[in-house]
N, C-alpha and C. Protein backbone atom coordinates (compact mmCIF):
# COMPACT_ATOMS: atom_id res chain seq x y z
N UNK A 1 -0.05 -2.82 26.07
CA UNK A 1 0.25 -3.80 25.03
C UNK A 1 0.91 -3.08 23.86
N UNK A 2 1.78 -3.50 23.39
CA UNK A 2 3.07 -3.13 22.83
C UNK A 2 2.59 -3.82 21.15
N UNK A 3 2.58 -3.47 20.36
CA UNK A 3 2.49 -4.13 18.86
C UNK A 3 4.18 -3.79 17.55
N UNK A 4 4.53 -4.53 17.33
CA UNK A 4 6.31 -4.65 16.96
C UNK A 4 5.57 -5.07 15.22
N UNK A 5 5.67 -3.95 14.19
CA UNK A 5 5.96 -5.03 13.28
C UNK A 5 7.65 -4.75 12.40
N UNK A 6 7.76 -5.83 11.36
CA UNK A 6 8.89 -5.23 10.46
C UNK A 6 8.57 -5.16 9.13
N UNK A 7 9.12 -4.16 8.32
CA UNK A 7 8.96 -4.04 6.91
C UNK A 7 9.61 -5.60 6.08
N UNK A 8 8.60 -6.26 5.47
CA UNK A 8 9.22 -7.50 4.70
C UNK A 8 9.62 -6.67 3.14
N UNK A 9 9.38 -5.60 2.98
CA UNK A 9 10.19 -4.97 1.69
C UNK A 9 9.17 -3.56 1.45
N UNK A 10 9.81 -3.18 0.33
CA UNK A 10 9.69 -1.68 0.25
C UNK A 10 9.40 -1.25 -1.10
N UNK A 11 8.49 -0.41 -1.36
CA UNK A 11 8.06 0.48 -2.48
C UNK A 11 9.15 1.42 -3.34
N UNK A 12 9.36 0.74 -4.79
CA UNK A 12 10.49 1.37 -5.29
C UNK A 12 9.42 2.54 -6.55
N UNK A 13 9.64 3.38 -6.55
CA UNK A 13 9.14 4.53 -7.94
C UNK A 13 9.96 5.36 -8.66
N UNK A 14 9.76 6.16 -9.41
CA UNK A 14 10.11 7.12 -10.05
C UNK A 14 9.31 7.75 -10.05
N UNK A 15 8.36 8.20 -9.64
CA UNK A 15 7.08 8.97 -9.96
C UNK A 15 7.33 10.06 -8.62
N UNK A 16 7.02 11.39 -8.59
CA UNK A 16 7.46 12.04 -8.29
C UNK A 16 6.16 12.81 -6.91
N UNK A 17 4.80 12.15 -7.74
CA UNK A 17 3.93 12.41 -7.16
C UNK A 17 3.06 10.87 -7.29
N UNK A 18 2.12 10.95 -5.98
CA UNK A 18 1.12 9.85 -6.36
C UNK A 18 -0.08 9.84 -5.96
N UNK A 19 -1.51 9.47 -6.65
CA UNK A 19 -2.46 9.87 -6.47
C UNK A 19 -2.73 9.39 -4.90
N UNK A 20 -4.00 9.93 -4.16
CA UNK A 20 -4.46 9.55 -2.66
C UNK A 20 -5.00 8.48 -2.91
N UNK A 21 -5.05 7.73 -4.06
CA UNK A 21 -5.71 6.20 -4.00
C UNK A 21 -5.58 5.30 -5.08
N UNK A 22 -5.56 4.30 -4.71
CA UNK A 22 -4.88 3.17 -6.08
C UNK A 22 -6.39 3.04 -6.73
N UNK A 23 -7.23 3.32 -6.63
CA UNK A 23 -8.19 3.49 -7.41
C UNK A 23 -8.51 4.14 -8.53
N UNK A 24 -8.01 5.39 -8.45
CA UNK A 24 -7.57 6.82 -9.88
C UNK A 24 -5.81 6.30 -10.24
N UNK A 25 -5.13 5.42 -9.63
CA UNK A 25 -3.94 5.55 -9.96
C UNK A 25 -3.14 4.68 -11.02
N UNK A 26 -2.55 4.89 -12.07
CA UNK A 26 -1.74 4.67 -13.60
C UNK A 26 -0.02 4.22 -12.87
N UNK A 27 0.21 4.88 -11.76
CA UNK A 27 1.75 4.68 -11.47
C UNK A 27 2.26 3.48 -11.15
N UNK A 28 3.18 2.90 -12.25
CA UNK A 28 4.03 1.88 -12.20
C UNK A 28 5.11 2.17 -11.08
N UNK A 29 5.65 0.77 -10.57
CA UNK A 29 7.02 0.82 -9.89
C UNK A 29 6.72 -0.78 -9.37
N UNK A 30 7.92 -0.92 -8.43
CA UNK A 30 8.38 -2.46 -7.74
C UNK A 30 7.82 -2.62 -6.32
N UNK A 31 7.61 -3.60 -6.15
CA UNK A 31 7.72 -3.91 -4.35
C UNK A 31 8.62 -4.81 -4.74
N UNK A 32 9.97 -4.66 -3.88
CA UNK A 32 11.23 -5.00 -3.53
C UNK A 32 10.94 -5.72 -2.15
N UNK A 33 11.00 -7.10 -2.12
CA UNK A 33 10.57 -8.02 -0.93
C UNK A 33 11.86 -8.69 -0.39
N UNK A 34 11.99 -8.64 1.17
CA UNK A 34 13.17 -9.29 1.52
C UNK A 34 13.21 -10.55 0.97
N UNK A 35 14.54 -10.98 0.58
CA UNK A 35 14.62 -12.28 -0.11
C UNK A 35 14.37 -14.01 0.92
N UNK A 36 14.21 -13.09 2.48
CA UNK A 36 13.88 -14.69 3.77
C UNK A 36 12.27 -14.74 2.68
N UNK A 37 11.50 -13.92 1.99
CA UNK A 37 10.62 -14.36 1.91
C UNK A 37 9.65 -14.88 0.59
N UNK A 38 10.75 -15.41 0.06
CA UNK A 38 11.06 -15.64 -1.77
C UNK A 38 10.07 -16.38 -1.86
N UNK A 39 10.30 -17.68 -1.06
CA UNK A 39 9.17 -18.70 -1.07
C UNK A 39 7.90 -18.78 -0.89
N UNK A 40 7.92 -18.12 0.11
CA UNK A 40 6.62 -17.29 -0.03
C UNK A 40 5.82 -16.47 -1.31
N UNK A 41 6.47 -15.67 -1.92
CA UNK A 41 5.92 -15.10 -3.08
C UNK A 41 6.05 -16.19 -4.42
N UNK A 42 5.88 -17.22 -4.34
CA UNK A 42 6.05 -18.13 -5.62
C UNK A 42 4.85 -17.97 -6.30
N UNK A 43 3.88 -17.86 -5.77
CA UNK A 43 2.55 -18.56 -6.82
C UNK A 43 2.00 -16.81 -6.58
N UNK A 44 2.57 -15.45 -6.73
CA UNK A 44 2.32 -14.20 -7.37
C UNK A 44 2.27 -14.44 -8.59
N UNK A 45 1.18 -13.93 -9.09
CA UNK A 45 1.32 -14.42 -10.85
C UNK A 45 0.71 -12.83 -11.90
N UNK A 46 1.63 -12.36 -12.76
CA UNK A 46 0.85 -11.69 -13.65
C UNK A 46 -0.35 -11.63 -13.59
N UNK A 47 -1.26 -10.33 -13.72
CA UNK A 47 -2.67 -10.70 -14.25
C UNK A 47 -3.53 -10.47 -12.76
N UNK A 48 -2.89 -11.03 -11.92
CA UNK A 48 -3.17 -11.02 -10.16
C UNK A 48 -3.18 -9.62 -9.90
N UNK A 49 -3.86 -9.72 -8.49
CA UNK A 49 -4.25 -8.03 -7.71
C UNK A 49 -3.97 -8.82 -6.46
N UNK A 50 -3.25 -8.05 -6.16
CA UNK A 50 -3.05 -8.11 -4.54
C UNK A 50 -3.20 -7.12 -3.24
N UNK A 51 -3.42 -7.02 -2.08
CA UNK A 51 -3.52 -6.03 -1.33
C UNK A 51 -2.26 -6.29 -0.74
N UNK A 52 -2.36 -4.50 -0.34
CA UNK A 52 -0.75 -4.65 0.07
C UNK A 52 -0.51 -3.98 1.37
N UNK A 53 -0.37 -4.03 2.29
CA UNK A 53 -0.82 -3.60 3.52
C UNK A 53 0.64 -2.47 3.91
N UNK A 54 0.58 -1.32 4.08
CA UNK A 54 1.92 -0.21 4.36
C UNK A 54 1.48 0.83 5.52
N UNK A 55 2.89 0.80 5.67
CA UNK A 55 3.07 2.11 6.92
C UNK A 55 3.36 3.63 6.27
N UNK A 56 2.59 4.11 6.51
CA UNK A 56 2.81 5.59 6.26
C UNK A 56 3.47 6.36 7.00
N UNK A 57 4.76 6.24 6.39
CA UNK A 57 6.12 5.86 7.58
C UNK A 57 6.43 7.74 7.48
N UNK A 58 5.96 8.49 6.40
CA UNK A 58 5.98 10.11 6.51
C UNK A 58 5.10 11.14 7.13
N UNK A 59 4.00 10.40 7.34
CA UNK A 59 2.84 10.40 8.17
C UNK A 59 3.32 11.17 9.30
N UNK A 60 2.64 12.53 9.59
CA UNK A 60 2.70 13.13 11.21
C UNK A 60 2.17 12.18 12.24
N UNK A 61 2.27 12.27 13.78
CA UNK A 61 1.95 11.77 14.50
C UNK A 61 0.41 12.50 14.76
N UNK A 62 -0.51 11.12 14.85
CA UNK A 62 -1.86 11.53 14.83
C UNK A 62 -2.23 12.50 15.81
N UNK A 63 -3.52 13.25 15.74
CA UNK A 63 -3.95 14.37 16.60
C UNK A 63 -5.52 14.26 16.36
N UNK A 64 -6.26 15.38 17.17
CA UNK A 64 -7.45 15.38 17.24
C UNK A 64 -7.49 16.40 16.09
N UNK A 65 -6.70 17.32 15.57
CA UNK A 65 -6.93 17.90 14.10
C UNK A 65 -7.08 17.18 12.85
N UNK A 66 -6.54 15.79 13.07
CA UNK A 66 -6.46 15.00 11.77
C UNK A 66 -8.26 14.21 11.72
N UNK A 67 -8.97 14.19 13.01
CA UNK A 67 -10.00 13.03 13.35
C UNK A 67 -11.58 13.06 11.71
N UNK A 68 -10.97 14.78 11.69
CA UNK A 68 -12.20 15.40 10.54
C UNK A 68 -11.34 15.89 9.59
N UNK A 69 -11.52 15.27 8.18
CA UNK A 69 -10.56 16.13 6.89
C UNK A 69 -11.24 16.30 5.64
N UNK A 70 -10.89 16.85 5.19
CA UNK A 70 -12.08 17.74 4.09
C UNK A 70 -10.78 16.72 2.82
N UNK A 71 -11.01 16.01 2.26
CA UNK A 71 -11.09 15.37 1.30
C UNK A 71 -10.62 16.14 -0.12
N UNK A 72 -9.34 16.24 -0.59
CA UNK A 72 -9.30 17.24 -1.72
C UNK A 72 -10.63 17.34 -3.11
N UNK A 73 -11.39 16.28 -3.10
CA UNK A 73 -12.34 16.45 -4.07
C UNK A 73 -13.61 16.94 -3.41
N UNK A 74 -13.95 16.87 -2.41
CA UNK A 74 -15.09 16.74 -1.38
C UNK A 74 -15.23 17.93 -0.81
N UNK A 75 -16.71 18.75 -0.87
CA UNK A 75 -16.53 20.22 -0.55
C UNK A 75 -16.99 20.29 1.09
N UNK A 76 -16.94 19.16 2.02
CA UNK A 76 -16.94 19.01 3.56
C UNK A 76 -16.12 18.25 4.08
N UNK A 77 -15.55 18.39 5.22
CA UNK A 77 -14.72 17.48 6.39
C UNK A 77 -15.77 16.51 6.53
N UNK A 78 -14.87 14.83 6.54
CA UNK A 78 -16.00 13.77 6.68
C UNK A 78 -14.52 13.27 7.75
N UNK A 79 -14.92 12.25 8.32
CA UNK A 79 -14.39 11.35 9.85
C UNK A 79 -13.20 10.80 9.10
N UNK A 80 -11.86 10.60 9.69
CA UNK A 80 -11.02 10.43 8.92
C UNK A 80 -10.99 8.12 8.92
N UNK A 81 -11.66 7.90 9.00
CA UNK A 81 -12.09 6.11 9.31
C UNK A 81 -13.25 6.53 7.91
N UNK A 82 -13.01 7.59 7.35
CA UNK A 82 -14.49 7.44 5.66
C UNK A 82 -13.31 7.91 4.89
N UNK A 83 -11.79 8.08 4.96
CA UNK A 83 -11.13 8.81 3.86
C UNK A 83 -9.77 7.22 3.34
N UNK A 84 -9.08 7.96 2.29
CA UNK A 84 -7.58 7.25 1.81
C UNK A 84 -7.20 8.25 3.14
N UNK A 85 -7.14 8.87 3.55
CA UNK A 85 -6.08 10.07 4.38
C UNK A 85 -4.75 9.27 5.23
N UNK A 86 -3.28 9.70 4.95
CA UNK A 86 -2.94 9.01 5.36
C UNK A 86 -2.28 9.35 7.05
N UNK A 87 -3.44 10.50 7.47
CA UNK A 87 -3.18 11.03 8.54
C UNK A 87 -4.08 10.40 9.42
N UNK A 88 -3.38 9.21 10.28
CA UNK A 88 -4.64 8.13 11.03
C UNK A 88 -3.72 7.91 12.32
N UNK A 89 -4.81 7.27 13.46
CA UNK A 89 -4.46 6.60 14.38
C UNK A 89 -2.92 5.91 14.49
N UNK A 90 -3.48 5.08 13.57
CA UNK A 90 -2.55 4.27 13.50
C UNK A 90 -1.82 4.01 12.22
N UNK A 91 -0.54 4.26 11.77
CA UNK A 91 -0.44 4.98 10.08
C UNK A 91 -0.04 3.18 9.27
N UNK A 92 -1.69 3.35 8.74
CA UNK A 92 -1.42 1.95 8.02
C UNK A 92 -2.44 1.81 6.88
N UNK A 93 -1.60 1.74 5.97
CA UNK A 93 -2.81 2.00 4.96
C UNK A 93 -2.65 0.50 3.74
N UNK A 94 -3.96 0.71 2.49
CA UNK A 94 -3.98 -0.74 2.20
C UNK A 94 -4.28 -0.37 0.55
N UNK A 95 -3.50 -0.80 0.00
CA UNK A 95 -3.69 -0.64 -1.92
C UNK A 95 -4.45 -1.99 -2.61
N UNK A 96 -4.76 -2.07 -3.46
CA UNK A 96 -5.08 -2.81 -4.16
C UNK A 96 -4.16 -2.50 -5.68
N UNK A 97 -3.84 -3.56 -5.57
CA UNK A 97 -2.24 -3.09 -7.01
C UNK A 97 -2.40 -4.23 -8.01
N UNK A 98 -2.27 -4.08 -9.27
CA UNK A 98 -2.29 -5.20 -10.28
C UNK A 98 -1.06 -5.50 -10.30
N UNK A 99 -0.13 -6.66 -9.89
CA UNK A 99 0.51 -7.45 -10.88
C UNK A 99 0.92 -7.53 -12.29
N UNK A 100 1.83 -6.75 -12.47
CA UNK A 100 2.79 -6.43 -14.06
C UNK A 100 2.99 -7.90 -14.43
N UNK A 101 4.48 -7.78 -13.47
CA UNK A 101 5.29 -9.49 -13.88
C UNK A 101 5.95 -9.62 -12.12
N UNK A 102 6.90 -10.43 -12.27
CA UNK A 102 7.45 -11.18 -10.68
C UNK A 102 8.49 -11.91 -11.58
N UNK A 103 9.81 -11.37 -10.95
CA UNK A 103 11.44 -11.97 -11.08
C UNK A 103 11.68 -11.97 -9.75
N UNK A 104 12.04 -13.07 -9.33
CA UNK A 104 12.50 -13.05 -8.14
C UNK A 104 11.67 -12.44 -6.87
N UNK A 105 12.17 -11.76 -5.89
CA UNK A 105 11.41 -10.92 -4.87
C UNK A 105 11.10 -9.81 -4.74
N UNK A 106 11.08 -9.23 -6.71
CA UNK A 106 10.58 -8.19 -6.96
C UNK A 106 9.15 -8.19 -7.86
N UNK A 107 8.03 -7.47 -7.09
CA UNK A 107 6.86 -7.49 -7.72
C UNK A 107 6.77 -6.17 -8.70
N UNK A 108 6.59 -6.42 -10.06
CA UNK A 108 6.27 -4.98 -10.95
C UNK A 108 4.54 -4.83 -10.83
N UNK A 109 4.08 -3.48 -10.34
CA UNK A 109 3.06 -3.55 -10.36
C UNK A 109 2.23 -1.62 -10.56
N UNK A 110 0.90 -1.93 -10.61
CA UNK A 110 0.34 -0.81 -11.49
C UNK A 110 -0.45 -0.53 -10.08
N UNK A 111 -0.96 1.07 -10.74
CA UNK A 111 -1.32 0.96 -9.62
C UNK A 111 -1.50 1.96 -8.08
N UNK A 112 0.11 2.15 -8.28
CA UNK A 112 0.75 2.88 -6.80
C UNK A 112 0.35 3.70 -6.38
N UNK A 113 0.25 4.23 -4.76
CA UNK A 113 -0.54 5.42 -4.62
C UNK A 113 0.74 5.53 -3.22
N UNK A 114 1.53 4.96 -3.19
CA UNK A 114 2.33 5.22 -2.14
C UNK A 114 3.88 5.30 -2.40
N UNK A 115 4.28 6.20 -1.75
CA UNK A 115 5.36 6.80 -2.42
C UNK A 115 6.88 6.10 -2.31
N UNK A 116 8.12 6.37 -2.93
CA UNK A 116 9.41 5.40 -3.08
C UNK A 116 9.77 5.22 -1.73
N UNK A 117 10.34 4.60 -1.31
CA UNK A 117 10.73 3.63 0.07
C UNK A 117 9.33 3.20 1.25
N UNK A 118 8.29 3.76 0.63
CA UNK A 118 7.37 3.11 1.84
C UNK A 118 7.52 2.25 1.93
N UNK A 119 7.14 1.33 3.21
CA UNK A 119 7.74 -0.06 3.97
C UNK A 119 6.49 -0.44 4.05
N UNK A 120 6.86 -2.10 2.90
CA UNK A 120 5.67 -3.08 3.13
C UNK A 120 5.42 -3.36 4.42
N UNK A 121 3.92 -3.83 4.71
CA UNK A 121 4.38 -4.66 6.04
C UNK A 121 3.36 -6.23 5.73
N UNK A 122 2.73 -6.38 4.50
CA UNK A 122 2.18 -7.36 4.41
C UNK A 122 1.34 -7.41 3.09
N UNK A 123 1.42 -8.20 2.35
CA UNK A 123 0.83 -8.81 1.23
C UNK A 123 -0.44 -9.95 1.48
N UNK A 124 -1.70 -9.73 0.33
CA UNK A 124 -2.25 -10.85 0.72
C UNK A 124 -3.23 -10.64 -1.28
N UNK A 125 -3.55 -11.92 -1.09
CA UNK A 125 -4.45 -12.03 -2.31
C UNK A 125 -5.63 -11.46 -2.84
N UNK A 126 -6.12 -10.66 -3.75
CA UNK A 126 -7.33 -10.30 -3.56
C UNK A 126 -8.28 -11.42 -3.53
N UNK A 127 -7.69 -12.30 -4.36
CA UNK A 127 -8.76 -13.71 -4.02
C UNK A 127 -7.86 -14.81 -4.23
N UNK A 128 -8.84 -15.98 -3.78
CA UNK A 128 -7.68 -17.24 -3.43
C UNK A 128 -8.28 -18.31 -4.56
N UNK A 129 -7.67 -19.08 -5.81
CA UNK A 129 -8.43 -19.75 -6.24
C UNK A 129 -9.20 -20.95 -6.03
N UNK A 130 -8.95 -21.41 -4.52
CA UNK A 130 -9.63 -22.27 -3.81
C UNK A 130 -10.44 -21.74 -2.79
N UNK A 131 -11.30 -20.56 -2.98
CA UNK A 131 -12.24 -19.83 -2.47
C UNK A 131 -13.18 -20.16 -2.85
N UNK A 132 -13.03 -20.09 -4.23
CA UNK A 132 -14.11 -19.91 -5.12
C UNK A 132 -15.18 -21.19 -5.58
């Protein structure tokens, strides 16, 4: 079984470096979204957090060296399914980003922990206001 996805847009920065997690991370920049999917992004709003689902498209091809990684803050190798590491199975990793502003099918947002051209592959809400 075969799994196909495509990038619906891409991580724009200036930042030269970025932290291993949107959790410690200050770095501004854009998600640049193909414009088939404008309509879709209408009701993104300032103020909002969204998850943002990416390929860690610089990412080596996984190995049994990557399975245990010692964590740059962490003084032991823990299972790489307990880390941000973006050395995985399957290279797909997930931010939680605040919402700056939204012109068009570009999102400004805070945040970043992934670097200029990474390829979105999916957006979703941190919460829905008809959840609640």
């Amino acid at each position: 079984m075969g799994i196909e996805m495509k990038p619906i847009g891409y991580v724009h920065t200036d930042a030269r470096e970025v932290p291993r997690s949107w959790k410690v991370s200050d770095v501004e920049g854009t998600l640049e979204m193909d414009e088939a999917y404008l309509d879709g992004l209408r009701d993104i709003e300032p103020g909002q957090r969204i998850y943002v689902i990416f390929h860690f498209h610089k990412s080596p091809e996984f190995s049994e060296q990557f399975m245990r990684i010692k964590p740059p803050i962490h003084d032991k190798k823990v299972g790489v399914f307990n880390t941000h590491s973006p050395f995985r199975p399957n290279p797909i990793g997930m931010s939680i980003l605040d919402v700056l502003d939204v012109k068009g099918a570009v999102i400004h947002v805070r945040g970043l922990d992934m670097l200029d051209k990474t390829p979105i592959l999916d957006i979703k809400p941190e919460s829905c206001p008809w959840e609640k």
